[in-house]
C-alpha atoms as a PDB file:
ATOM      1  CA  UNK A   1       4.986 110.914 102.765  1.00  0.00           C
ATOM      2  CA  UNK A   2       7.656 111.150 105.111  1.00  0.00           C
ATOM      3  CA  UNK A   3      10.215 108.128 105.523  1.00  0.00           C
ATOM      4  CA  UNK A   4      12.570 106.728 108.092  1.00  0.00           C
ATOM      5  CA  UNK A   5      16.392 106.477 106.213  1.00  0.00           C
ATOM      6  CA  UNK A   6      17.064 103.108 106.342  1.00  0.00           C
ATOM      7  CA  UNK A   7      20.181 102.421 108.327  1.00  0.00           C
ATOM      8  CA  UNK A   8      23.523 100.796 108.231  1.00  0.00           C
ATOM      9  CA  UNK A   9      23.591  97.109 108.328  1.00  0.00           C
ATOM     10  CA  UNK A  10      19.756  96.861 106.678  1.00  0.00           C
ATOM     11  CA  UNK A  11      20.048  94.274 103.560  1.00  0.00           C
ATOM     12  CA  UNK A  12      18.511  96.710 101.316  1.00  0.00           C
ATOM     13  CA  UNK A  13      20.954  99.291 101.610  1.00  0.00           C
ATOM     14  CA  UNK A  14      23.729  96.133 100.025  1.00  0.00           C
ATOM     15  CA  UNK A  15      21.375  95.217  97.051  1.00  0.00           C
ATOM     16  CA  UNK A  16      21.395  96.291  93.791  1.00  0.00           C
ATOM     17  CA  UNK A  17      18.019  97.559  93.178  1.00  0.00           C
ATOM     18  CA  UNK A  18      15.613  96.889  90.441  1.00  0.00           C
ATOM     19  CA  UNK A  19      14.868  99.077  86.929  1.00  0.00           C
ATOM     20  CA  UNK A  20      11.963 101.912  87.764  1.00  0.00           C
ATOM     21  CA  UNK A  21       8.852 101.736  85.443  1.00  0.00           C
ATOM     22  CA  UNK A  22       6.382 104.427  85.440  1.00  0.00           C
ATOM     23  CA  UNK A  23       3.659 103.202  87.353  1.00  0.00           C
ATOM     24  CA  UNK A  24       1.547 104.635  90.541  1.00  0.00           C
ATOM     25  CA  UNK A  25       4.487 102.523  93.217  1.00  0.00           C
ATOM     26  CA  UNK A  26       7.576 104.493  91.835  1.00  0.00           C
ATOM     27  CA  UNK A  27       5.918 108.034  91.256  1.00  0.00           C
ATOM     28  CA  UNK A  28       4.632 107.208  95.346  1.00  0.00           C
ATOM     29  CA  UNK A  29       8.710 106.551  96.168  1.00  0.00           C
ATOM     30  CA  UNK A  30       9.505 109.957  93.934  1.00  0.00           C
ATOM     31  CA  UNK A  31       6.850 111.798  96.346  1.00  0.00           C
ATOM     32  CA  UNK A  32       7.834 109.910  99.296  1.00  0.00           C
ATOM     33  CA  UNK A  33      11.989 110.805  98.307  1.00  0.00           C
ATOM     34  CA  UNK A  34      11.476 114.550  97.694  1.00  0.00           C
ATOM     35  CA  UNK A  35       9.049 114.629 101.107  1.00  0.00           C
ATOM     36  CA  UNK A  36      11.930 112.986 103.206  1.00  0.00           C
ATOM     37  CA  UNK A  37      14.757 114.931 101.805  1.00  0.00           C
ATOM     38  CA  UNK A  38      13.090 118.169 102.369  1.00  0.00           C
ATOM     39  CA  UNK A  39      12.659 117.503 105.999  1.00  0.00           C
ATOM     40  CA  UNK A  40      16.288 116.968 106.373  1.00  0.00           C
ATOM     41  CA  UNK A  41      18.310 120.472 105.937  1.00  0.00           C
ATOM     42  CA  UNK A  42      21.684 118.614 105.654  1.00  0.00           C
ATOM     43  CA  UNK A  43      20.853 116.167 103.496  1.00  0.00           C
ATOM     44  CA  UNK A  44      22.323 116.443  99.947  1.00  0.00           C
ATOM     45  CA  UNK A  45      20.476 113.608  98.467  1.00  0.00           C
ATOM     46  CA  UNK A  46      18.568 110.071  99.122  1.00  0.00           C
ATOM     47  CA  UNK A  47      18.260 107.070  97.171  1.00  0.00           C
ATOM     48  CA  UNK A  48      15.013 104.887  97.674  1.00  0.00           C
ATOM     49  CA  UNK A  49      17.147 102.065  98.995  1.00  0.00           C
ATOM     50  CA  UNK A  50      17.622 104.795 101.992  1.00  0.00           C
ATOM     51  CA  UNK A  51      14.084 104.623 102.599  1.00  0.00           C
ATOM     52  CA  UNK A  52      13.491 100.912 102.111  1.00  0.00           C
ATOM     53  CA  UNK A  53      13.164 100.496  98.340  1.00  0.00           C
ATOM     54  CA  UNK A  54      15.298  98.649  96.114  1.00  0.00           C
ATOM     55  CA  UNK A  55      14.492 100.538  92.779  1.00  0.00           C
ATOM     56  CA  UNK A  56      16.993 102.693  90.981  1.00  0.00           C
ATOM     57  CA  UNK A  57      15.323 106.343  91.954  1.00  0.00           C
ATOM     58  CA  UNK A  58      17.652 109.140  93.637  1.00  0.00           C
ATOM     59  CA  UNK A  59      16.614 112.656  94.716  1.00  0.00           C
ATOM     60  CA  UNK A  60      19.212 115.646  95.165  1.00  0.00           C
ATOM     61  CA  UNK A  61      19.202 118.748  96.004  1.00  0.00           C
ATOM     62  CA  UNK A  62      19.451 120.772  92.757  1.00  0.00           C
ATOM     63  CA  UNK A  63      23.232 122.380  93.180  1.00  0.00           C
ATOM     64  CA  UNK A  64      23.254 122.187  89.148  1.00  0.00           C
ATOM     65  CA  UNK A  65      21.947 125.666  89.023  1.00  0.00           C
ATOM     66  CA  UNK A  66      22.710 126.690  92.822  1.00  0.00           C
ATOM     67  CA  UNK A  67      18.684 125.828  93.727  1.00  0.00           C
ATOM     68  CA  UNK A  68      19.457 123.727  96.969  1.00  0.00           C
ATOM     69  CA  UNK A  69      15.581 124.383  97.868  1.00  0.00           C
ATOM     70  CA  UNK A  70      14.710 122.768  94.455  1.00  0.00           C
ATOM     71  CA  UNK A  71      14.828 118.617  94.532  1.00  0.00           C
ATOM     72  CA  UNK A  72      16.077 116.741  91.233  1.00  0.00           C
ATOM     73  CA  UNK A  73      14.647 113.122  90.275  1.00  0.00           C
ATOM     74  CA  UNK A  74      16.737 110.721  88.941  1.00  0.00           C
ATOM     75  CA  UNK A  75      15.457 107.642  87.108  1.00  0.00           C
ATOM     76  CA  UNK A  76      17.018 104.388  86.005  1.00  0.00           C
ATOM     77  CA  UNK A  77      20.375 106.882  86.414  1.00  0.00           C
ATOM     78  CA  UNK A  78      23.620 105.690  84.238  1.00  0.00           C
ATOM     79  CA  UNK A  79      27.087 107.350  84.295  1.00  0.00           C
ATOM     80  CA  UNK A  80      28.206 107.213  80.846  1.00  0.00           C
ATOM     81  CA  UNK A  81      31.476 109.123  80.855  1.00  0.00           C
ATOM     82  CA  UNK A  82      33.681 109.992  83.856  1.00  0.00           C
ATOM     83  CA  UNK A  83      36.557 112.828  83.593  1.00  0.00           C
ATOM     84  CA  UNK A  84      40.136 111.807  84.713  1.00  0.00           C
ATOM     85  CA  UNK A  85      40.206 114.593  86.786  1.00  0.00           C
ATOM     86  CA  UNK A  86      39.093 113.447  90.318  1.00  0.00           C
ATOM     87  CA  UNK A  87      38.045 115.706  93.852  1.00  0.00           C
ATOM     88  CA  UNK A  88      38.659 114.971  97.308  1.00  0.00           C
ATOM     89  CA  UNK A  89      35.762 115.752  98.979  1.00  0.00           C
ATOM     90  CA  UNK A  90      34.812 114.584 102.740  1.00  0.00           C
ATOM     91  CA  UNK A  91      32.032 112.371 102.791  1.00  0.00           C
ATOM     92  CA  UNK A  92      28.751 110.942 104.747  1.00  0.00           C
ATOM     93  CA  UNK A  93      25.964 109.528 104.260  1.00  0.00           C
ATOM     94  CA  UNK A  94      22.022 109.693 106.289  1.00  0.00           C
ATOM     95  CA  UNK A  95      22.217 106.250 106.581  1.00  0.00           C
ATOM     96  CA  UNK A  96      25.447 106.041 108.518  1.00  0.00           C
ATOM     97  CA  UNK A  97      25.335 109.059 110.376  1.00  0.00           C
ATOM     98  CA  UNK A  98      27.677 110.749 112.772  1.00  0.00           C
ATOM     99  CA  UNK A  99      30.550 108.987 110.188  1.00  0.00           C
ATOM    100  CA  UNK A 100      32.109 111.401 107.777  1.00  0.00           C
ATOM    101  CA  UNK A 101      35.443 110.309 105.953  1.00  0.00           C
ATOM    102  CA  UNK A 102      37.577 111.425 102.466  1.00  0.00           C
ATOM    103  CA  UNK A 103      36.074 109.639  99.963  1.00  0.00           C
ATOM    104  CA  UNK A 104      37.600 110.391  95.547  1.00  0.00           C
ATOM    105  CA  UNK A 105      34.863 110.939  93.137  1.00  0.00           C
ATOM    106  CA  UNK A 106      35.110 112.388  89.527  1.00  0.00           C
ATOM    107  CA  UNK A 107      34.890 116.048  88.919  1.00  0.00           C
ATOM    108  CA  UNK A 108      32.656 115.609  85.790  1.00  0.00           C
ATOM    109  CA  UNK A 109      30.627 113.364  84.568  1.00  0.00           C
ATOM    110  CA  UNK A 110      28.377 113.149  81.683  1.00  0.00           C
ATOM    111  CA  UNK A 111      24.969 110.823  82.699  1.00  0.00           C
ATOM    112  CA  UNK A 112      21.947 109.986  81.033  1.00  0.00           C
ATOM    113  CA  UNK A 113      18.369 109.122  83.292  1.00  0.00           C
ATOM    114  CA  UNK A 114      14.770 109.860  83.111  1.00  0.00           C
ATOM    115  CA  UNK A 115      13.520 112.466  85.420  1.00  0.00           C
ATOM    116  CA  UNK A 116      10.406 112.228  87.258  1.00  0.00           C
ATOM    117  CA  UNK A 117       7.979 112.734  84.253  1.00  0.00           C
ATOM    118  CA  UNK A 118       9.887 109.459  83.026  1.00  0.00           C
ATOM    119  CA  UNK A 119      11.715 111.703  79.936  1.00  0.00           C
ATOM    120  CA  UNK A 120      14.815 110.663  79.074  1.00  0.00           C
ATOM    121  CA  UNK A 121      17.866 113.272  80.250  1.00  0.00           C
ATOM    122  CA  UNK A 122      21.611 113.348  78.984  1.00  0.00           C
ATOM    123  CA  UNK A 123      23.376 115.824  80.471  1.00  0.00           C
ATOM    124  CA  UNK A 124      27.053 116.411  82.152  1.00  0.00           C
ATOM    125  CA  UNK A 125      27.112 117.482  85.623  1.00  0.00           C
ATOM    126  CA  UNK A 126      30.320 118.592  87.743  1.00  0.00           C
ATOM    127  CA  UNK A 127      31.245 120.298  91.003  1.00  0.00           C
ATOM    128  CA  UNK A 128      28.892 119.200  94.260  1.00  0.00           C
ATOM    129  CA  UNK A 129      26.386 118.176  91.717  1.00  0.00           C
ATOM    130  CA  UNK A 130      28.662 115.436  89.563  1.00  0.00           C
ATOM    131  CA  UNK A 131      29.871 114.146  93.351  1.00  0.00           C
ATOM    132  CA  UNK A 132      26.132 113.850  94.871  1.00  0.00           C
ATOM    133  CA  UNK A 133      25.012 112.186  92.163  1.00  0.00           C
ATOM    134  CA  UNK A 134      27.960 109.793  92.027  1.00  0.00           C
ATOM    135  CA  UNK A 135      26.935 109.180  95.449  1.00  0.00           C
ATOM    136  CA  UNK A 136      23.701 108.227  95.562  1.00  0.00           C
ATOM    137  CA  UNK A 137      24.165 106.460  92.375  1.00  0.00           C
ATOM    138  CA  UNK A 138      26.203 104.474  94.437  1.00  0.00           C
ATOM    139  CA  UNK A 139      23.438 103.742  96.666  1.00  0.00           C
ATOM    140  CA  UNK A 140      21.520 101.925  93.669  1.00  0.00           C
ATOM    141  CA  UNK A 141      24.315  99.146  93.072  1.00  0.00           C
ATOM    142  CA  UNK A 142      24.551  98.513  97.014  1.00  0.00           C
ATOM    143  CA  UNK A 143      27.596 100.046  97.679  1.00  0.00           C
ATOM    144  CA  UNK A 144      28.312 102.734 100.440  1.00  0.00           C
ATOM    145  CA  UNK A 145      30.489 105.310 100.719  1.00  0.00           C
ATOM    146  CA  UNK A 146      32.572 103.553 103.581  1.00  0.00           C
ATOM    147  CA  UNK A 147      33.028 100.944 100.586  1.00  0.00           C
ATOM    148  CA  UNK A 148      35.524 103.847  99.452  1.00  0.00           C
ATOM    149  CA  UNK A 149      37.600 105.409 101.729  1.00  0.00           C
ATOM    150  CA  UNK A 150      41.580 103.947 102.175  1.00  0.00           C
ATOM    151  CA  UNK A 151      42.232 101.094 103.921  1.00  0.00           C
ATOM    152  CA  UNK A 152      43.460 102.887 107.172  1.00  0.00           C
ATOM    153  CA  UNK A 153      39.846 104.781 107.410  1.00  0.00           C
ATOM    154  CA  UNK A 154      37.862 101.571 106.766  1.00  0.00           C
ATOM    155  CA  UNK A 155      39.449  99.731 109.330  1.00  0.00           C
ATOM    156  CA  UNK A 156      38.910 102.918 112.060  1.00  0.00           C
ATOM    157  CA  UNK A 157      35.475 103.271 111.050  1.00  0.00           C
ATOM    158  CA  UNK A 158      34.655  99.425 110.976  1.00  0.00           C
ATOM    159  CA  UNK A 159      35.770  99.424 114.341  1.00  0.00           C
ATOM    160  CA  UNK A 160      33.450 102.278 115.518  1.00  0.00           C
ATOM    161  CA  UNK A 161      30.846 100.383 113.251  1.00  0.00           C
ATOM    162  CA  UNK A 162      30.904  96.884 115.613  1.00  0.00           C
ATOM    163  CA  UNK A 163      30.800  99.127 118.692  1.00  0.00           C
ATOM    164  CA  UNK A 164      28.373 101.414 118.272  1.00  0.00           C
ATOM    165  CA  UNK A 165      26.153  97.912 117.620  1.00  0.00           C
ATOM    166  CA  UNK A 166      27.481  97.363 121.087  1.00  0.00           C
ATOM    167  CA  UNK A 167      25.957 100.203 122.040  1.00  0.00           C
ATOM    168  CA  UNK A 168      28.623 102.692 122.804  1.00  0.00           C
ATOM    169  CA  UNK A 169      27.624 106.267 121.733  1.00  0.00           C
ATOM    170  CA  UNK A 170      30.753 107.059 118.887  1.00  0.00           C
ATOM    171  CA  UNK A 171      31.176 108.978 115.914  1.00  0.00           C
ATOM    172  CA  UNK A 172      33.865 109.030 113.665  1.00  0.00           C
ATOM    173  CA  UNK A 173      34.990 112.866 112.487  1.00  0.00           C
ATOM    174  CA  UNK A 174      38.410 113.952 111.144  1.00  0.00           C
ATOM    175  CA  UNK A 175      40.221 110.904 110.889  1.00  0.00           C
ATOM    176  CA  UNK A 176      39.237 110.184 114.851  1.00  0.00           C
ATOM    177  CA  UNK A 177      37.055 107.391 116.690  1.00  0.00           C
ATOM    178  CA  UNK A 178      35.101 109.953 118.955  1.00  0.00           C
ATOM    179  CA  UNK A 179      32.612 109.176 122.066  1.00  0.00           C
ATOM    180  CA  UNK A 180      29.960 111.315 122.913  1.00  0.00           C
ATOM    181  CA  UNK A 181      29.181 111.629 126.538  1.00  0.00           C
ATOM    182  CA  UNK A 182      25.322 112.734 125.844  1.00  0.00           C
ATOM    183  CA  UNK A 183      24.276 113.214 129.383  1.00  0.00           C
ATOM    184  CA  UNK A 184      27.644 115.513 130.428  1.00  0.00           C
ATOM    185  CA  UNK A 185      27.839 117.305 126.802  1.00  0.00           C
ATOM    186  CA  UNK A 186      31.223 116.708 126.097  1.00  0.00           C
ATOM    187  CA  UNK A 187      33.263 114.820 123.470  1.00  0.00           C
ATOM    188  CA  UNK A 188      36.085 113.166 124.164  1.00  0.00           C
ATOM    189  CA  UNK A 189      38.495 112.187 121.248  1.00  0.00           C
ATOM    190  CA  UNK A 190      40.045 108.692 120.872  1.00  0.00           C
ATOM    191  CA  UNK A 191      42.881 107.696 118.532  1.00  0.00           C
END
C-alpha cells in the first residue's frame, strides 16, 4: 500500500527503531516501503520510520548493479566496516523536502542485513549504493541528514526550518535560504 513520508519534526523520524522479526506486520511495511518508493521517481530510498514505523527496515533503489527500477530490502541493517576514504555528495531527504545540503559519507562499506526473505546478507557496497544505504541507515537510529552537514549549513537551514513552520513558502538549495513565490512562479534568492 501506498504511504504518506512522514515529515520533519514527527517523533518517529528522532527514534531509534525497534529489531524486525519475520512476521505478517514487517513483510506488510516491506510491501508498503517498496509500494511508496516506486511512486516517487526521485526517491533513492525510504526507511519505515519515513512512513510511520519505528522498525529497522530500509528500501533502495538497487544502484548495486545499475537496476534503479529494481527495489532492495534491508533488514535489521548493520555497517560493519567503513573505508577511510570518504565522498562529498549533496544531500536530501523525502522527509525534509525542498532542503538539499553537502553532507560526508564513506565511499565503501562492508554491511551485513537480512533481505526481505529474512536471509542473512554480508556484502560491501560503494559508490551511490554505499552512500544511500548509509543514509537511510541513518534513518533507523533517528538521526537525519541535517544532523550532518557543517555548522554554517545547520544554522541556515534551521532557520528556514522555524519559518517554513511559520508558514513562509522556502527552500534551501546551494548553500541559499530561497522563497518561492507559488502564485507569480518565480524564486527569489535570499542570503
Amino acid at each position: 500500500m501506498i504511504k504518506q513520508v512522514t515529515q520533519y519534526g514527527e517523533e518517529v523520524l528522532r527514534q531509534v527503531a525497534d529489531i524486525a522479526i519475520d512476521n505478517e506486520n514487517n513483510r506488510k511495511i516491506i510491501q508498503d516501503l517498496k509500494d511508496t518508493l516506486n511512486e516517487i521517481p526521485n526517491g533513492a530510498g525510504l526507511a519505515a520510520p519515513q512512513i510511520g514505523e519505528s522498525v529497522r527496515i530500509f528500501a533502495t533503489r538497487n544502484y548495486r548493479d545499475e537496476k534503479r527500477d529494481d527495489i532492495l530490502i534491508f533488514v535489521n541493517p548493520q555497517i560493519i566496516e567503513e573505508s577511510e576514504q570518504t565522498i562529498e555528495i549533496t544531500d536530501g531527504c523525502l522527509s525534509i523536502p525542498n532542503v538539499a545540503g553537502t553532507t560526508v559519507r564513506n565511499s565503501f562499506i562492508k554491511v551485513s542485513y537480512l533481505n526481505e526473505n529474512f536471509e542473512v546478507i554480508e556484502e560491501e557496497l560503494e559508490g551511490f549504493q554505499s552512500v544511500v544505504f548509509q543514509h537511510e541507515n541513518d534513518h533507523l537510529n533517528g538521526v537525519l541528514f541535517i544532523d550532518r552537514l557543517g555548522e554554517g549549513e545547520a544554522e541556515k537551514i534551521d532557520e528556514m526550518l522555524e519559518k517554513k513552520a511559520n508558514g513562509e513558502n522556502l527552500a534551501y538549495m546551494g548553500g541559499k535560504i530561497v522563497s518561492i513565490n507559488i502564485q507569480a512562479s518565480t524564486i527569489e534568492g535570499n542570503e
